[in-house]
PDB file of N, CA and C in Angstrom:
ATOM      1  N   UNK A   1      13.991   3.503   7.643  1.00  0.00           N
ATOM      2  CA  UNK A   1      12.932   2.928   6.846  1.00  0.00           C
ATOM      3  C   UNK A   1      11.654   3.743   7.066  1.00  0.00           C
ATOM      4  N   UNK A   2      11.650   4.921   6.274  1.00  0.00           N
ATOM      5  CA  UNK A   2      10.196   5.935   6.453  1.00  0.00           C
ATOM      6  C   UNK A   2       9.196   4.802   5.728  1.00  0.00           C
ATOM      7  N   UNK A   3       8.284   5.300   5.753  1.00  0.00           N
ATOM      8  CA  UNK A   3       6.730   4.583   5.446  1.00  0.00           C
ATOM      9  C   UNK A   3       6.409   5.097   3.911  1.00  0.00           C
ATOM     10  N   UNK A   4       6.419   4.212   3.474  1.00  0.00           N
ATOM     11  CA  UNK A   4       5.749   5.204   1.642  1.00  0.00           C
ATOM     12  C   UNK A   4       4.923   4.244   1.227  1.00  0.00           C
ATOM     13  N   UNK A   5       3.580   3.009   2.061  1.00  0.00           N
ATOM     14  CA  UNK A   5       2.606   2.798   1.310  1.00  0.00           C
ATOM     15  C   UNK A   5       1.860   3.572   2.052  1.00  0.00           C
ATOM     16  N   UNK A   6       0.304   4.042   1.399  1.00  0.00           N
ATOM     17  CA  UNK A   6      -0.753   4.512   1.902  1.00  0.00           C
ATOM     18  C   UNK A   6      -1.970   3.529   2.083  1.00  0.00           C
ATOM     19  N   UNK A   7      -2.736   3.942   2.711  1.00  0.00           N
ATOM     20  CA  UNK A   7      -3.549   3.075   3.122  1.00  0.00           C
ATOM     21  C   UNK A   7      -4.385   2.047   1.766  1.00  0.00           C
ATOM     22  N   UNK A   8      -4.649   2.866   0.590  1.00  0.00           N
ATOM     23  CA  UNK A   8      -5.355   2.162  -0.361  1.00  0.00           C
ATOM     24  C   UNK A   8      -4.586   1.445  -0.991  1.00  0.00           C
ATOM     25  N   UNK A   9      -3.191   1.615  -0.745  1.00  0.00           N
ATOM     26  CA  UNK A   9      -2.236   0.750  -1.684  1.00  0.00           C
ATOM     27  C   UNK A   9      -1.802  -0.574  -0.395  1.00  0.00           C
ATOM     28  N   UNK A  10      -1.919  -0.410   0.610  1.00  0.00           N
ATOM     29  CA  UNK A  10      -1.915  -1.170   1.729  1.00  0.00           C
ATOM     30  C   UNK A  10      -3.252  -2.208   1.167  1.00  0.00           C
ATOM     31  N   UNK A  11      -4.290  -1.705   1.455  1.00  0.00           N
ATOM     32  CA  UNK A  11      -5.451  -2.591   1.287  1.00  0.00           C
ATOM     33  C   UNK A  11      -5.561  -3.407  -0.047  1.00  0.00           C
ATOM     34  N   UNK A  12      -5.328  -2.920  -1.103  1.00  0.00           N
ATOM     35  CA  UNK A  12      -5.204  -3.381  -2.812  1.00  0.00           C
ATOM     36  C   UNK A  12      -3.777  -4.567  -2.486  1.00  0.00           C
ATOM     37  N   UNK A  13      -2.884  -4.338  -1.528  1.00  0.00           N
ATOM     38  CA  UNK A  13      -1.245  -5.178  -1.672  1.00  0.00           C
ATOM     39  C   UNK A  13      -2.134  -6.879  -0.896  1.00  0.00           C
ATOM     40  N   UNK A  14      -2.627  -6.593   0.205  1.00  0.00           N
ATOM     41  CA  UNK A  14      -3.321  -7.467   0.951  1.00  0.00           C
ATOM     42  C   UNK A  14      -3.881  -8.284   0.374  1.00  0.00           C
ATOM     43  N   UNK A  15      -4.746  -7.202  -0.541  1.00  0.00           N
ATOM     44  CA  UNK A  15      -6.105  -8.617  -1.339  1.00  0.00           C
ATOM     45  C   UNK A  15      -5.321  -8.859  -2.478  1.00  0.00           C
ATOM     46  N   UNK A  16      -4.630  -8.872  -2.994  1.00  0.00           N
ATOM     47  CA  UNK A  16      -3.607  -9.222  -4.524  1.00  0.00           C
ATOM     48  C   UNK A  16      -3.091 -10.210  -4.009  1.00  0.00           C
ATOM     49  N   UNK A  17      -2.458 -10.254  -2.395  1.00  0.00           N
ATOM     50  CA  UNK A  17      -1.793 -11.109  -1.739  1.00  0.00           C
ATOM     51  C   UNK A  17      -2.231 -12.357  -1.459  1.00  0.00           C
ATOM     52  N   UNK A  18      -3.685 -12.054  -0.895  1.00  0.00           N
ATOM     53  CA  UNK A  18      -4.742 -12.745  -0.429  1.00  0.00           C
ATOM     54  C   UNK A  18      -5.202 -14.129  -1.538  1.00  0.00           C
ATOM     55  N   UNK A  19      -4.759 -13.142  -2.795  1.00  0.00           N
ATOM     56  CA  UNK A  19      -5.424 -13.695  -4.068  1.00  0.00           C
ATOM     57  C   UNK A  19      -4.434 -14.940  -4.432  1.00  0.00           C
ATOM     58  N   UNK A  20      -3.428 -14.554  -4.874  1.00  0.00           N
ATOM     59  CA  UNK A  20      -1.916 -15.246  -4.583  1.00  0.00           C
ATOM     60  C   UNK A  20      -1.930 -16.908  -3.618  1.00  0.00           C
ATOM     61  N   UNK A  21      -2.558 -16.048  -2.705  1.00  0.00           N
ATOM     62  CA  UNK A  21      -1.948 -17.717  -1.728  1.00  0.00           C
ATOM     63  C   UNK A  21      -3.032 -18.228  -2.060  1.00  0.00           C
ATOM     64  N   UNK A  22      -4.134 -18.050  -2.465  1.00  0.00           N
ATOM     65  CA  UNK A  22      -5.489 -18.634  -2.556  1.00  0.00           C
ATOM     66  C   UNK A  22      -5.363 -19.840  -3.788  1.00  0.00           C
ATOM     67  N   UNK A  23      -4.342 -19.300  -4.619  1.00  0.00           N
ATOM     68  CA  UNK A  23      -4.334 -19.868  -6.055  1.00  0.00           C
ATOM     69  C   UNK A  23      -3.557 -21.500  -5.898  1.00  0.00           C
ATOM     70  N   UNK A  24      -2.347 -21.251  -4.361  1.00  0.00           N
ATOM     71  CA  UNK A  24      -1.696 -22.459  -4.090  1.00  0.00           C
ATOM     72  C   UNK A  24      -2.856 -23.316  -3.586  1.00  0.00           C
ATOM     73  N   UNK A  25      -3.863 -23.220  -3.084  1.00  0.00           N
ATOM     74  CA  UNK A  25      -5.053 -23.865  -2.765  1.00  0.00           C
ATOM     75  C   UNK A  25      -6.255 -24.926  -3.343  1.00  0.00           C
ATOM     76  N   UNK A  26      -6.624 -23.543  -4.562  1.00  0.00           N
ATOM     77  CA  UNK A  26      -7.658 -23.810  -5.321  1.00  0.00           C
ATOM     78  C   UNK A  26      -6.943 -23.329  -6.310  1.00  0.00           C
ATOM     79  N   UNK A  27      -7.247 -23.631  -7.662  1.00  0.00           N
ATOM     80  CA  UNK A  27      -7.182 -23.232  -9.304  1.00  0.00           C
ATOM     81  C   UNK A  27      -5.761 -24.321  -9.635  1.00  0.00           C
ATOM     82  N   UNK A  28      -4.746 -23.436  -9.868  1.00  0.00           N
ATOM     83  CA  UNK A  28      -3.698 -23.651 -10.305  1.00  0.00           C
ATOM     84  C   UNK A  28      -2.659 -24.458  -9.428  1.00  0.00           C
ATOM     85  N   UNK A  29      -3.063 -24.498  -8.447  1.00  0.00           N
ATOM     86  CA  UNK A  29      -2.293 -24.970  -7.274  1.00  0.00           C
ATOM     87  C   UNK A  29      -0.638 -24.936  -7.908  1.00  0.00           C
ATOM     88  N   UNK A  30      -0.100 -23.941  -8.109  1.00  0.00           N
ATOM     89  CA  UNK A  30       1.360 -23.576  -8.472  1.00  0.00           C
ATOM     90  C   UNK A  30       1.441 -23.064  -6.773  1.00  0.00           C
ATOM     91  N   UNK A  31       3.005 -23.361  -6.906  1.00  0.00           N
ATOM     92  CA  UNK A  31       3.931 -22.944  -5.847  1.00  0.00           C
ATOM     93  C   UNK A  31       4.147 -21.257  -5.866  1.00  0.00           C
ATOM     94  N   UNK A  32       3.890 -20.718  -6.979  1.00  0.00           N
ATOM     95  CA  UNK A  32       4.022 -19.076  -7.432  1.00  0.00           C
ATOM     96  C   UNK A  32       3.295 -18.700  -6.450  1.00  0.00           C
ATOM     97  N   UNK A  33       1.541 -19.387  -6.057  1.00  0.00           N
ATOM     98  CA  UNK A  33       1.378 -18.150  -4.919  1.00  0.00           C
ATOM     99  C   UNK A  33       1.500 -18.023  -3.798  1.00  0.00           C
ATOM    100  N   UNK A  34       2.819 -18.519  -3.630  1.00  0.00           N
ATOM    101  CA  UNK A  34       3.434 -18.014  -2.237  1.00  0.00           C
ATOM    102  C   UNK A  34       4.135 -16.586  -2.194  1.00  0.00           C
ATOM    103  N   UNK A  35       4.127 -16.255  -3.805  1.00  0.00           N
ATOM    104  CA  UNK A  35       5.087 -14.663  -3.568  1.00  0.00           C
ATOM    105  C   UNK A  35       3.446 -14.250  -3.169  1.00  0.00           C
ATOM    106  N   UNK A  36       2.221 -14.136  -2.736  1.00  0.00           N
ATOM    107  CA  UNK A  36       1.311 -13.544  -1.843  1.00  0.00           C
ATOM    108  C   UNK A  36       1.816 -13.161  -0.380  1.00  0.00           C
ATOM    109  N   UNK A  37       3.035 -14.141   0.017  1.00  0.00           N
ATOM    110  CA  UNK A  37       3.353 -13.607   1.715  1.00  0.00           C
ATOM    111  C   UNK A  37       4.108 -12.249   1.385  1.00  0.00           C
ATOM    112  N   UNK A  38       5.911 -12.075   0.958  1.00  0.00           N
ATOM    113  CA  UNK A  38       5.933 -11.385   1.262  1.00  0.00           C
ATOM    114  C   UNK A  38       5.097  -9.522   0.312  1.00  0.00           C
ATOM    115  N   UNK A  39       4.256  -9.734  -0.491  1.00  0.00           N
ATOM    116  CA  UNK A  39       3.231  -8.779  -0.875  1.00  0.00           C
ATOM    117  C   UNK A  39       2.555  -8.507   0.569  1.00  0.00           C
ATOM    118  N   UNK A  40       1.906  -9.443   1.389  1.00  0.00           N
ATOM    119  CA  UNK A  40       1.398  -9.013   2.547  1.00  0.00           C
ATOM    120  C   UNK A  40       2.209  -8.586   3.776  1.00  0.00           C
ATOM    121  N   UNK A  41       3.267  -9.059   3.735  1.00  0.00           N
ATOM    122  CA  UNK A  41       4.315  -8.464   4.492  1.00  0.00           C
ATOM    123  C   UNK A  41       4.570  -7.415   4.213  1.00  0.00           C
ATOM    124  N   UNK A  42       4.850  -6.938   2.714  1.00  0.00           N
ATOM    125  CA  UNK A  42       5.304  -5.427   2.625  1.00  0.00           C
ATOM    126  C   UNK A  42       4.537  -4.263   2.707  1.00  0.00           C
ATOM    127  N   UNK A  43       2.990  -4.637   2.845  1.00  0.00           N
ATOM    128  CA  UNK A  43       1.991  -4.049   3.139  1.00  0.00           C
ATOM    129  C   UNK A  43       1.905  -3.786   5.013  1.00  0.00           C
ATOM    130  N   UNK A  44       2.038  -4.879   5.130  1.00  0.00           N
ATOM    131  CA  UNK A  44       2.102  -4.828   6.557  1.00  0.00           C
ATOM    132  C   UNK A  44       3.088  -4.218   7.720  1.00  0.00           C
ATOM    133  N   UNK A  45       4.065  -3.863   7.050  1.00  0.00           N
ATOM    134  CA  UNK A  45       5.345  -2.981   7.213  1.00  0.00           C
ATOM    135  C   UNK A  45       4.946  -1.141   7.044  1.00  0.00           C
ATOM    136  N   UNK A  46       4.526  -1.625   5.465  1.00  0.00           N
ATOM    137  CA  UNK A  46       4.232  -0.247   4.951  1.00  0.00           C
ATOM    138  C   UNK A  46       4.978   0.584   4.324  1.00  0.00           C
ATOM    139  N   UNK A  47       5.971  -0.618   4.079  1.00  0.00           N
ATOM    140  CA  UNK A  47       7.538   0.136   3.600  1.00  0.00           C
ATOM    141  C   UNK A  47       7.718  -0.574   2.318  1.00  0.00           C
ATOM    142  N   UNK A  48       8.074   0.133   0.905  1.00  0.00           N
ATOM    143  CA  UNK A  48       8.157  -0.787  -0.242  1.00  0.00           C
ATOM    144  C   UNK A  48       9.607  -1.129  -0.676  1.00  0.00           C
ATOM    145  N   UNK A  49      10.532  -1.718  -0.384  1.00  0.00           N
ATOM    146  CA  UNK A  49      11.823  -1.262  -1.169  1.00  0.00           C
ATOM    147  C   UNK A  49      11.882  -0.429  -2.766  1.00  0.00           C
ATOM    148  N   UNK A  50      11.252  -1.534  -3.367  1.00  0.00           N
ATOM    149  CA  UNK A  50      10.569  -0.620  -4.997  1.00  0.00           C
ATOM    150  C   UNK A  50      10.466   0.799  -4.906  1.00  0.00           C
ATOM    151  N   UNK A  51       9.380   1.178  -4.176  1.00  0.00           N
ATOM    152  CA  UNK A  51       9.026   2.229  -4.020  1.00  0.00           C
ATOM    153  C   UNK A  51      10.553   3.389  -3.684  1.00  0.00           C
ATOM    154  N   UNK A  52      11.031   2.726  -2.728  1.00  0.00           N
ATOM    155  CA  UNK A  52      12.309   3.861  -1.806  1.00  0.00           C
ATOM    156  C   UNK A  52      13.334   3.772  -3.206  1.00  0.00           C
ATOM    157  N   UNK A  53      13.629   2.755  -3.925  1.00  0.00           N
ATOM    158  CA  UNK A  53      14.643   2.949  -5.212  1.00  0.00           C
ATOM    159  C   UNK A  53      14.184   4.536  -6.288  1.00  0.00           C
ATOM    160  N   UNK A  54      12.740   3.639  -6.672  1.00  0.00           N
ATOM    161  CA  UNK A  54      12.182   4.593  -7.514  1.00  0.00           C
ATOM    162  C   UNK A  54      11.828   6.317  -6.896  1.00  0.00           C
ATOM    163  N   UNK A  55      11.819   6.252  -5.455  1.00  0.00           N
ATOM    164  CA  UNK A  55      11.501   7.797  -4.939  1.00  0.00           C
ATOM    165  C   UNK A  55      10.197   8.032  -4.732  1.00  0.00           C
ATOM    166  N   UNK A  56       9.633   6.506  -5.011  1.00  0.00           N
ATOM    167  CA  UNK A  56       7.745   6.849  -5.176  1.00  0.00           C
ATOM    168  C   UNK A  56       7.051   6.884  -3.556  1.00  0.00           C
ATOM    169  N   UNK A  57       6.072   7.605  -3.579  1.00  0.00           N
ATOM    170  CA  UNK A  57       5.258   7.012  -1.657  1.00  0.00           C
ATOM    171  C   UNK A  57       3.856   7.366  -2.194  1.00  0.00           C
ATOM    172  N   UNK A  58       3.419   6.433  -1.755  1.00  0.00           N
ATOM    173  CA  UNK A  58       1.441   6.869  -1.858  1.00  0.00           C
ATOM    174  C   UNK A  58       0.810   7.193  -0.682  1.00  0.00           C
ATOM    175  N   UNK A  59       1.719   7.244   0.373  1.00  0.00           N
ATOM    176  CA  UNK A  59       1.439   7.402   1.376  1.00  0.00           C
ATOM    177  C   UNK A  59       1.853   8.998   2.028  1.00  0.00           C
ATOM    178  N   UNK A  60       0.401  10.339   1.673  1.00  0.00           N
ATOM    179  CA  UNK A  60       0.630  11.290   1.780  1.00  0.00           C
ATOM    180  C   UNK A  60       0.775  11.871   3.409  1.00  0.00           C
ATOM    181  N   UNK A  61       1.024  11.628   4.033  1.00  0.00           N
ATOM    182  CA  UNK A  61       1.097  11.602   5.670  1.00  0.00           C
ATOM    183  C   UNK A  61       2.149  11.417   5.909  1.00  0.00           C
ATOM    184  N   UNK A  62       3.325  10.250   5.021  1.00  0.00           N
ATOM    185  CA  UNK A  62       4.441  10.263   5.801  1.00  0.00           C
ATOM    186  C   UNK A  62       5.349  10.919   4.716  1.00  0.00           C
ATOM    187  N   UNK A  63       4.965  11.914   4.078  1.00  0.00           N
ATOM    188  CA  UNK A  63       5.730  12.801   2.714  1.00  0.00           C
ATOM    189  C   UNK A  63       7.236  13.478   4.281  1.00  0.00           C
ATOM    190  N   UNK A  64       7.873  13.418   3.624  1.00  0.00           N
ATOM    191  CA  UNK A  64       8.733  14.325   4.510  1.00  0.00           C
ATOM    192  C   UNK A  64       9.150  15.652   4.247  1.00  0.00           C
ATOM    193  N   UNK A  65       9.101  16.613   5.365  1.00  0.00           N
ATOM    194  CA  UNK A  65       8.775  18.203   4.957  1.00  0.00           C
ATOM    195  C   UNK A  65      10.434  18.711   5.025  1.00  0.00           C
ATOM    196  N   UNK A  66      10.964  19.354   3.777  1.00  0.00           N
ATOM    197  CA  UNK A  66      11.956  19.514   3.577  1.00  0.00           C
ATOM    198  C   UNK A  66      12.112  20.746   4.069  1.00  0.00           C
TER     199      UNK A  66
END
């Protein structure tokens, strides 16, 4: 499991996340923003599955040198 978020896509996954659980709280109070945990989990890992299917990483540090 190499690393393919980068830090700005780390920080943007957090507050989207952040945003998410906030909504089970206040506004809409739907059960939907619980998909905010694992968004902050996969940030918090740093590892996207999405990402490893598609081949994508924003994370230029852990590029691997062929």
């Amino acid at each position: 499991m190499n690393k393919n978020i980068g830090n700005i896509d780390k920080a943007v996954r957090v507050l989207v996340g952040l945003v998410l659980i906030a909504l089970v709280f206040v506004g809409p109070q739907s059960v939907w923003g619980w998909i905010g945990v694992p968004v902050i989990a996969i940030a918090l890992f740093g590892w996207c599955p999405l990402y490893s299917v598609l081949g994508i990483s924003s994370c230029s540090k852990c590029e691997k040198v062929s």
